[in-house]
C-alpha atoms as a PDB file:
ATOM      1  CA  UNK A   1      78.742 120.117  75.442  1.00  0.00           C
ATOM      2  CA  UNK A   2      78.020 118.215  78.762  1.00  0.00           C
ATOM      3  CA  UNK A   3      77.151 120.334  81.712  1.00  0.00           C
ATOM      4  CA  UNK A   4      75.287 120.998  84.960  1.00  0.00           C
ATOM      5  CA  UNK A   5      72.202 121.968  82.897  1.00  0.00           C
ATOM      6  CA  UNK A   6      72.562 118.776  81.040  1.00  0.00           C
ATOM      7  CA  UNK A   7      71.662 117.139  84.647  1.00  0.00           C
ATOM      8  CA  UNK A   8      68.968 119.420  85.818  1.00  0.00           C
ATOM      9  CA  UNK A   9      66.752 119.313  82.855  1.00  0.00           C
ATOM     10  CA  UNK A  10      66.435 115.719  83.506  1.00  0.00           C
ATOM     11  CA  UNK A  11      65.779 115.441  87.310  1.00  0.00           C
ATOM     12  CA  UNK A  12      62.432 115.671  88.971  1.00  0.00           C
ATOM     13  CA  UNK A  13      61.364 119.117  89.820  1.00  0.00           C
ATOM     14  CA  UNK A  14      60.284 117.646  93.035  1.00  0.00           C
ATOM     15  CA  UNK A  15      64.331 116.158  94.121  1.00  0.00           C
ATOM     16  CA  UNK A  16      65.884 119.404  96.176  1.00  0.00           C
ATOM     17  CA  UNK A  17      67.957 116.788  97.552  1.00  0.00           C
ATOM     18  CA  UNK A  18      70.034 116.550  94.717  1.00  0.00           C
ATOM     19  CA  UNK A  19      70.997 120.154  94.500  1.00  0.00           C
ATOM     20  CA  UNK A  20      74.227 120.328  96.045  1.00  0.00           C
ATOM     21  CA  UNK A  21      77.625 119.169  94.322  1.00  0.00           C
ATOM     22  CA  UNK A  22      78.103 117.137  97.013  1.00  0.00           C
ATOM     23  CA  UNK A  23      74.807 115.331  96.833  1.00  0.00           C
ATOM     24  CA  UNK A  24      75.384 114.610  93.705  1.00  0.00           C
ATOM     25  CA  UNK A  25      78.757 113.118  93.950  1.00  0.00           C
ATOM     26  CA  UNK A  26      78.018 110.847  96.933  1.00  0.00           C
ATOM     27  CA  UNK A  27      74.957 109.336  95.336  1.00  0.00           C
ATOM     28  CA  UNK A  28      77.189 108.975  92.341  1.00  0.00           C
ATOM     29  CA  UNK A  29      79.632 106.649  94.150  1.00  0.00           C
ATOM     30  CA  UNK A  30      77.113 104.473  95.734  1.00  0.00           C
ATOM     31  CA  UNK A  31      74.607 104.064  92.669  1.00  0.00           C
ATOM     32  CA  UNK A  32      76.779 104.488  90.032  1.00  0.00           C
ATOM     33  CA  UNK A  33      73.905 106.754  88.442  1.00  0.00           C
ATOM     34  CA  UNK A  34      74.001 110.746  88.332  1.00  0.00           C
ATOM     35  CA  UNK A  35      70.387 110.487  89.312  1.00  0.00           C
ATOM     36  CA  UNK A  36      68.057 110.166  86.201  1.00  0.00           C
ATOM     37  CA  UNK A  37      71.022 110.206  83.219  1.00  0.00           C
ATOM     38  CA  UNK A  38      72.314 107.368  81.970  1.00  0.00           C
ATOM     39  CA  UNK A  39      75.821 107.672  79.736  1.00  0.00           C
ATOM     40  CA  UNK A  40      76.585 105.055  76.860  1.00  0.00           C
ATOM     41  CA  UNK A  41      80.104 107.292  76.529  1.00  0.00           C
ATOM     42  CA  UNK A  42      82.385 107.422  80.150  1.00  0.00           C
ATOM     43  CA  UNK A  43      84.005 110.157  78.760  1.00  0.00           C
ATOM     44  CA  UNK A  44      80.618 112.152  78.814  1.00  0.00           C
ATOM     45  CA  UNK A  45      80.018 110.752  82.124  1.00  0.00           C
ATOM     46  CA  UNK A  46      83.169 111.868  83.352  1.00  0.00           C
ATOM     47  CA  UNK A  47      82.992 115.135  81.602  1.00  0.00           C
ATOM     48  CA  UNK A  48      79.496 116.052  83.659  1.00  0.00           C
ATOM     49  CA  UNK A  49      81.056 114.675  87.100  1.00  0.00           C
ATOM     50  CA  UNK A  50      83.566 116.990  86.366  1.00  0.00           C
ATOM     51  CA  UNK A  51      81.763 120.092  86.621  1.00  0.00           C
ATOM     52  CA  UNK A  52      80.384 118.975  89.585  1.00  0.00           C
ATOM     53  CA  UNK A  53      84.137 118.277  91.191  1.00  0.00           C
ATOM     54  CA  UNK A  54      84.659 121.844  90.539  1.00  0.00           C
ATOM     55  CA  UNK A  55      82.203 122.654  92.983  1.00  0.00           C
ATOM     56  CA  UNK A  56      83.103 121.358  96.162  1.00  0.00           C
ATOM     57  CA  UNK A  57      86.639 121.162  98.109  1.00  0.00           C
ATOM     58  CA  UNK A  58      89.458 119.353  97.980  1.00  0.00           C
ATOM     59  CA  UNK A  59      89.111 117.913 101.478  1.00  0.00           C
ATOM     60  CA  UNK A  60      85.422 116.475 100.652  1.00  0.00           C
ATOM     61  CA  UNK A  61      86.980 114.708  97.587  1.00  0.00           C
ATOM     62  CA  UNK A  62      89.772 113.402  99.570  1.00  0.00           C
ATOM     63  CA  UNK A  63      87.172 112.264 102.391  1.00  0.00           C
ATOM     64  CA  UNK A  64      84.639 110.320  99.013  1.00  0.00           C
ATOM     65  CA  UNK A  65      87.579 108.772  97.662  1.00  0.00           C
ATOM     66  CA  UNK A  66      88.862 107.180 100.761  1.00  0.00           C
ATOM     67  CA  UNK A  67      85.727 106.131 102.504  1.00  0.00           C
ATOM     68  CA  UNK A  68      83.965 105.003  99.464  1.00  0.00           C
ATOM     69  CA  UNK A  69      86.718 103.157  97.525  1.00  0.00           C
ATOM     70  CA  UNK A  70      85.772 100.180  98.334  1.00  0.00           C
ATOM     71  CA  UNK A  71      82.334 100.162  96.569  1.00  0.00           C
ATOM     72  CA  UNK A  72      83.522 102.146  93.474  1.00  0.00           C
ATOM     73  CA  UNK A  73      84.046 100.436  90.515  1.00  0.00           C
ATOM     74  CA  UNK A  74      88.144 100.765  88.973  1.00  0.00           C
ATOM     75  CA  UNK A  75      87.228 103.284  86.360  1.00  0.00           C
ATOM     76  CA  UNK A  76      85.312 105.209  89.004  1.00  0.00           C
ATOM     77  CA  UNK A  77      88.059 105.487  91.509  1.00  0.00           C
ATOM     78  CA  UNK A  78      90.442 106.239  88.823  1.00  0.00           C
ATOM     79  CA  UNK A  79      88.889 108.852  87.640  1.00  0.00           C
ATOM     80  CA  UNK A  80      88.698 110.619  90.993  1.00  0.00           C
ATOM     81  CA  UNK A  81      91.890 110.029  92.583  1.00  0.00           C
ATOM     82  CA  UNK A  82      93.321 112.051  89.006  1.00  0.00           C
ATOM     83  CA  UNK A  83      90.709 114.584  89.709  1.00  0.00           C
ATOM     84  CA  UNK A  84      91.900 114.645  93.468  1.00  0.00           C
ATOM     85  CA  UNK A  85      95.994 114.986  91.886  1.00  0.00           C
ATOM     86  CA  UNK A  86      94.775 117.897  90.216  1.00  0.00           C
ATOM     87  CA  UNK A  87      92.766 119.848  92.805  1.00  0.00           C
ATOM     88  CA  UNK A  88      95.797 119.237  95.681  1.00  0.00           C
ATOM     89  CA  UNK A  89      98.702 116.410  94.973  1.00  0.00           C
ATOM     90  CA  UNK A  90      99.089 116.454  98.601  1.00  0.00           C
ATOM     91  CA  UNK A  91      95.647 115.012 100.007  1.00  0.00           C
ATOM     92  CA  UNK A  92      96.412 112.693  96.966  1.00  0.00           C
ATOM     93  CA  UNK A  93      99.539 111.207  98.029  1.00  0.00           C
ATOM     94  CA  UNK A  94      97.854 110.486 101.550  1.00  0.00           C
ATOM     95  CA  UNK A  95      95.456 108.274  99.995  1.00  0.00           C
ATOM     96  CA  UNK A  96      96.434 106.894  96.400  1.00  0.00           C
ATOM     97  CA  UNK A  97      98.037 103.673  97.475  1.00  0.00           C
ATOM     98  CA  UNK A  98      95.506 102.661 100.183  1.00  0.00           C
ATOM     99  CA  UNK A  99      92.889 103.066  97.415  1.00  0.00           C
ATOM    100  CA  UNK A 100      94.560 101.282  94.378  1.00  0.00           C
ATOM    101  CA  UNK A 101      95.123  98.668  97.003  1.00  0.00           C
ATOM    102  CA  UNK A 102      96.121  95.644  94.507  1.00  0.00           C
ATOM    103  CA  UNK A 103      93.768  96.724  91.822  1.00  0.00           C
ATOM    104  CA  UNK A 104      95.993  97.118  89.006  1.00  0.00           C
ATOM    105  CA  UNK A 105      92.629  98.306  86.761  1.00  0.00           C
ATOM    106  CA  UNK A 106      91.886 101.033  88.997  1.00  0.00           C
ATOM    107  CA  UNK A 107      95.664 101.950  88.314  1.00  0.00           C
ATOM    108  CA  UNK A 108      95.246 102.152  84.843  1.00  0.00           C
ATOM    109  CA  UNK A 109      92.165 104.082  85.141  1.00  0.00           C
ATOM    110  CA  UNK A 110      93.762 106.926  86.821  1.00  0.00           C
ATOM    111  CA  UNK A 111      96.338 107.139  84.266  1.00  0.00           C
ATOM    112  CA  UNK A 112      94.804 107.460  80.907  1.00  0.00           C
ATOM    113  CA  UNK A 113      92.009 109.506  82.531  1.00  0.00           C
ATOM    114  CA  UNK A 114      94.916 111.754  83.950  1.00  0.00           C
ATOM    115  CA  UNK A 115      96.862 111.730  80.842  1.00  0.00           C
ATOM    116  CA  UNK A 116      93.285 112.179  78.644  1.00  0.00           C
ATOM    117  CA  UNK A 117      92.887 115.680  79.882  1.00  0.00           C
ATOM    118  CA  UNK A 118      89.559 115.380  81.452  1.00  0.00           C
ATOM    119  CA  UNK A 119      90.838 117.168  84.560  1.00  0.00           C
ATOM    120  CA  UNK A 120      92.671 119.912  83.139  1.00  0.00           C
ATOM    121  CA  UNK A 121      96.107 118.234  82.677  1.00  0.00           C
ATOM    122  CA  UNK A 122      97.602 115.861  80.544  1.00  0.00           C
ATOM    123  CA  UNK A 123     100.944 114.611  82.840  1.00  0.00           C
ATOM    124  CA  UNK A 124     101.113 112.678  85.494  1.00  0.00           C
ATOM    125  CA  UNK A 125     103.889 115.196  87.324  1.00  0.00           C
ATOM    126  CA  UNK A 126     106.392 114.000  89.759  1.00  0.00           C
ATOM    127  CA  UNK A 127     104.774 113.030  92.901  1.00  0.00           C
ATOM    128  CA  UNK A 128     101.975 110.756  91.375  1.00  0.00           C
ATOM    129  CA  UNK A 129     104.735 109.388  88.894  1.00  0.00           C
ATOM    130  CA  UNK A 130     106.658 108.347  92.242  1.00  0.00           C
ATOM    131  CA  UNK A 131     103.737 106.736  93.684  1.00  0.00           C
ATOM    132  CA  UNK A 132     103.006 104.776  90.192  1.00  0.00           C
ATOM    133  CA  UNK A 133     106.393 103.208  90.265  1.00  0.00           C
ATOM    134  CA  UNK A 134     106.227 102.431  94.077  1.00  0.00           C
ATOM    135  CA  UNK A 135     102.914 100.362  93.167  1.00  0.00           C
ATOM    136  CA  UNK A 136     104.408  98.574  90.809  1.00  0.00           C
ATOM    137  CA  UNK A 137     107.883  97.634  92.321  1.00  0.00           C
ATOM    138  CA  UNK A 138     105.648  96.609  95.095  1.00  0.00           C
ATOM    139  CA  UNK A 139     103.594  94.115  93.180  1.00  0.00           C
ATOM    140  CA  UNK A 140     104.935  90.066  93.491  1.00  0.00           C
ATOM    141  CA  UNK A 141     106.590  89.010  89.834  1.00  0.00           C
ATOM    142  CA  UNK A 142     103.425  86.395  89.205  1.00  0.00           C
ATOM    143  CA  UNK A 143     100.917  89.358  90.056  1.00  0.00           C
ATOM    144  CA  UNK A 144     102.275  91.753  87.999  1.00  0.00           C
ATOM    145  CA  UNK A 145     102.523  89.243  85.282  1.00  0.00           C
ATOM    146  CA  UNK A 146      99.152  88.151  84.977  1.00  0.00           C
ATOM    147  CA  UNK A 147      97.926  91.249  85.499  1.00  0.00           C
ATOM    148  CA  UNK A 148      99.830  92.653  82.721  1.00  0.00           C
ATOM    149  CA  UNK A 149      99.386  89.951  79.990  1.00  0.00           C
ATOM    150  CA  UNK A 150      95.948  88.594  81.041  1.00  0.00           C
ATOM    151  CA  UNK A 151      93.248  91.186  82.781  1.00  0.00           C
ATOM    152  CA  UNK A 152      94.777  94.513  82.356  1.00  0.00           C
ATOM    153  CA  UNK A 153      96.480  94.923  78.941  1.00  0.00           C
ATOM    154  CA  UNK A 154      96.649  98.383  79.537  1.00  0.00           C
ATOM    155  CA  UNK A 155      99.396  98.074  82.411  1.00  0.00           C
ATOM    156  CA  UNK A 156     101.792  97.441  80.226  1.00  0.00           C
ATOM    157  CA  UNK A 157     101.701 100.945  79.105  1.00  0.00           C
ATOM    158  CA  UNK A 158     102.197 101.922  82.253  1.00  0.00           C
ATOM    159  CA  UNK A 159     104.889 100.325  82.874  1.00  0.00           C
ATOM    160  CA  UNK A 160     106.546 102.286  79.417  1.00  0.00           C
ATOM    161  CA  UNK A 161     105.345 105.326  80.590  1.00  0.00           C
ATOM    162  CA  UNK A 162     106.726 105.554  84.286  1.00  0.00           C
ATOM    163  CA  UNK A 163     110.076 103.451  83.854  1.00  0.00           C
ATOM    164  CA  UNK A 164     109.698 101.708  87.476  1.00  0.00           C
ATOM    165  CA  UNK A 165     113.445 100.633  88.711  1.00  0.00           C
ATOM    166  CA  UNK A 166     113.746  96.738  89.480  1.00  0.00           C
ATOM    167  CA  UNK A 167     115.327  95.598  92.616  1.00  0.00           C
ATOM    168  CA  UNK A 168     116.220  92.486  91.353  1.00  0.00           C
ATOM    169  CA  UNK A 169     117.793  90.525  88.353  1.00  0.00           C
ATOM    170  CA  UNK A 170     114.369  88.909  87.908  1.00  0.00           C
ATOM    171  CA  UNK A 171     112.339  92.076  88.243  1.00  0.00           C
ATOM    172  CA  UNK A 172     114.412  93.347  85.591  1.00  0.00           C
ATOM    173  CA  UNK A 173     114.057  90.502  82.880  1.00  0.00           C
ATOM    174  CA  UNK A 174     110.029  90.594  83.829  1.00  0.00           C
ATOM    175  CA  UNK A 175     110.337  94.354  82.900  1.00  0.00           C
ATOM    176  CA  UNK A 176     111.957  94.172  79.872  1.00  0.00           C
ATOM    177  CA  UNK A 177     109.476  91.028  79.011  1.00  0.00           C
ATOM    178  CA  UNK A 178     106.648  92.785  79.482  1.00  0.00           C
ATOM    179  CA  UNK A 179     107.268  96.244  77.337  1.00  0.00           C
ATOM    180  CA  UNK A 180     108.997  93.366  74.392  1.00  0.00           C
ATOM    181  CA  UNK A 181     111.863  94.730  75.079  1.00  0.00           C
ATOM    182  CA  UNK A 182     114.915  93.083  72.852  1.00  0.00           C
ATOM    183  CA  UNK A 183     116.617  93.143  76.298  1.00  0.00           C
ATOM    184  CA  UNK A 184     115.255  90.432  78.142  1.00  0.00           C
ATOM    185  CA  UNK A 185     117.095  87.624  79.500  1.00  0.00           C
ATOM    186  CA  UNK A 186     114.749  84.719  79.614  1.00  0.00           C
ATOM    187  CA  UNK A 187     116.900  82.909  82.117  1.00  0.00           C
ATOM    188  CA  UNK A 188     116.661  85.562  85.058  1.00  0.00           C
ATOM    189  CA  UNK A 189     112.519  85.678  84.706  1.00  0.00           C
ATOM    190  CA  UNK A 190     111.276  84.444  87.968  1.00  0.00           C
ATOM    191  CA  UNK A 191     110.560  81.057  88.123  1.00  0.00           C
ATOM    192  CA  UNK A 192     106.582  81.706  88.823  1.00  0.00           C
ATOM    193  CA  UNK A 193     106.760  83.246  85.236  1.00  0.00           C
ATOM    194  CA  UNK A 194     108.727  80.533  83.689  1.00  0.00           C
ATOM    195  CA  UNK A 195     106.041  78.110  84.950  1.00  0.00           C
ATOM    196  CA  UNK A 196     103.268  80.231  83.844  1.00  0.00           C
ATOM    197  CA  UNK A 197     105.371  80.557  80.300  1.00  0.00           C
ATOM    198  CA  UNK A 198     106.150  76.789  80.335  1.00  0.00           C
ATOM    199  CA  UNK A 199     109.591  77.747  79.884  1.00  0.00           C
ATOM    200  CA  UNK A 200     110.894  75.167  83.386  1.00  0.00           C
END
């Protein structure tokens, strides 16, 4: 099993510096490296990162996740902001859509590492549920179409899992031809989606 001794065992004697959870967590951000360890498995990686989330306070999470989400990579940030849900759902809802932003991978991210268990629970709960479906009624028809057919696959799921409410006719036919639902009325798709689909 992955742990804290997992890390020191393999860091200079000589590197103090890296003592601290928080040390260890910021470097982790900007290199992408927990020092010395490389991990061919995320999971393991996550695992490790963690135990070291454990160690220091929701505030300095909230604080890493917003001022460094612009350099993390999707999975990255994912993983955090469900670590961040888990330690206090409030400093999470001040900061979840500012850091998806419009990156519906990063989305994704959070959700099956949320719903894998890593961080102690396996739902997404009602607040981060909310903020799932506000991302995604937010998103333009054509983005959330190629996003869900072309560069993240996994959105779809999503989409089955948090039930987001259309607004319009359109948003609703997208919906239901998205998750294959039986349901969908090719007419109302948008028309950006009937181009894409060559359907005009």
């Amino acid at each position: 099993m992955l742990n804290k001794s997992n890390f020191v065992v393999r860091r200079r004697r000589s590197d103090s510096y890296y003592s601290t959870a928080e040390t260890v967590l910021i470097l982790y951000v900007t290199t992408h490296r927990i020092q010395y360890v490389e991990f061919k498995n995320p999971l393991d990686c996550h695992a490790l990162l963690m135990s070291y989330c454990k160690d220091v306070s929701p505030e300095f999470l909230h604080v890493l996740v917003t001022k460094y989400c612009e350099v993390q990579d999707p999975r990255t940030l994912g993983f955090f902001l469900s670590v961040l849900v888990a330690l206090d759902v409030d400093l999470f809802k001040k900061c979840f859509l500012e850091c998806v932003g419009d990156s519906a991978e990063t989305l994704v991210s959070f959700v099956l590492t949320l719903r894998s268990g890593v961080t102690g629970r396996k739902s997404l709960g009602s607040a981060p549920k909310r903020l799932v479906k506000q991302w995604l009624e937010n998103l333009s028809d054509e983005d959330l179409f190629v996003a869900a057919t072309g560069s993240v696959p996994g959105l779809v799921d999503v989409i089955r899992l948090v039930h987001p409410k259309p607004q319009t006719p359109q948003r609703e036919a997208l919906f239901a031809y998205l998750i294959g639902s039986n349901r969908c009325d090719f007419n109302k798709l948008p028309v950006c989606v009937k181009k894409l689909l060559d359907l005009t």
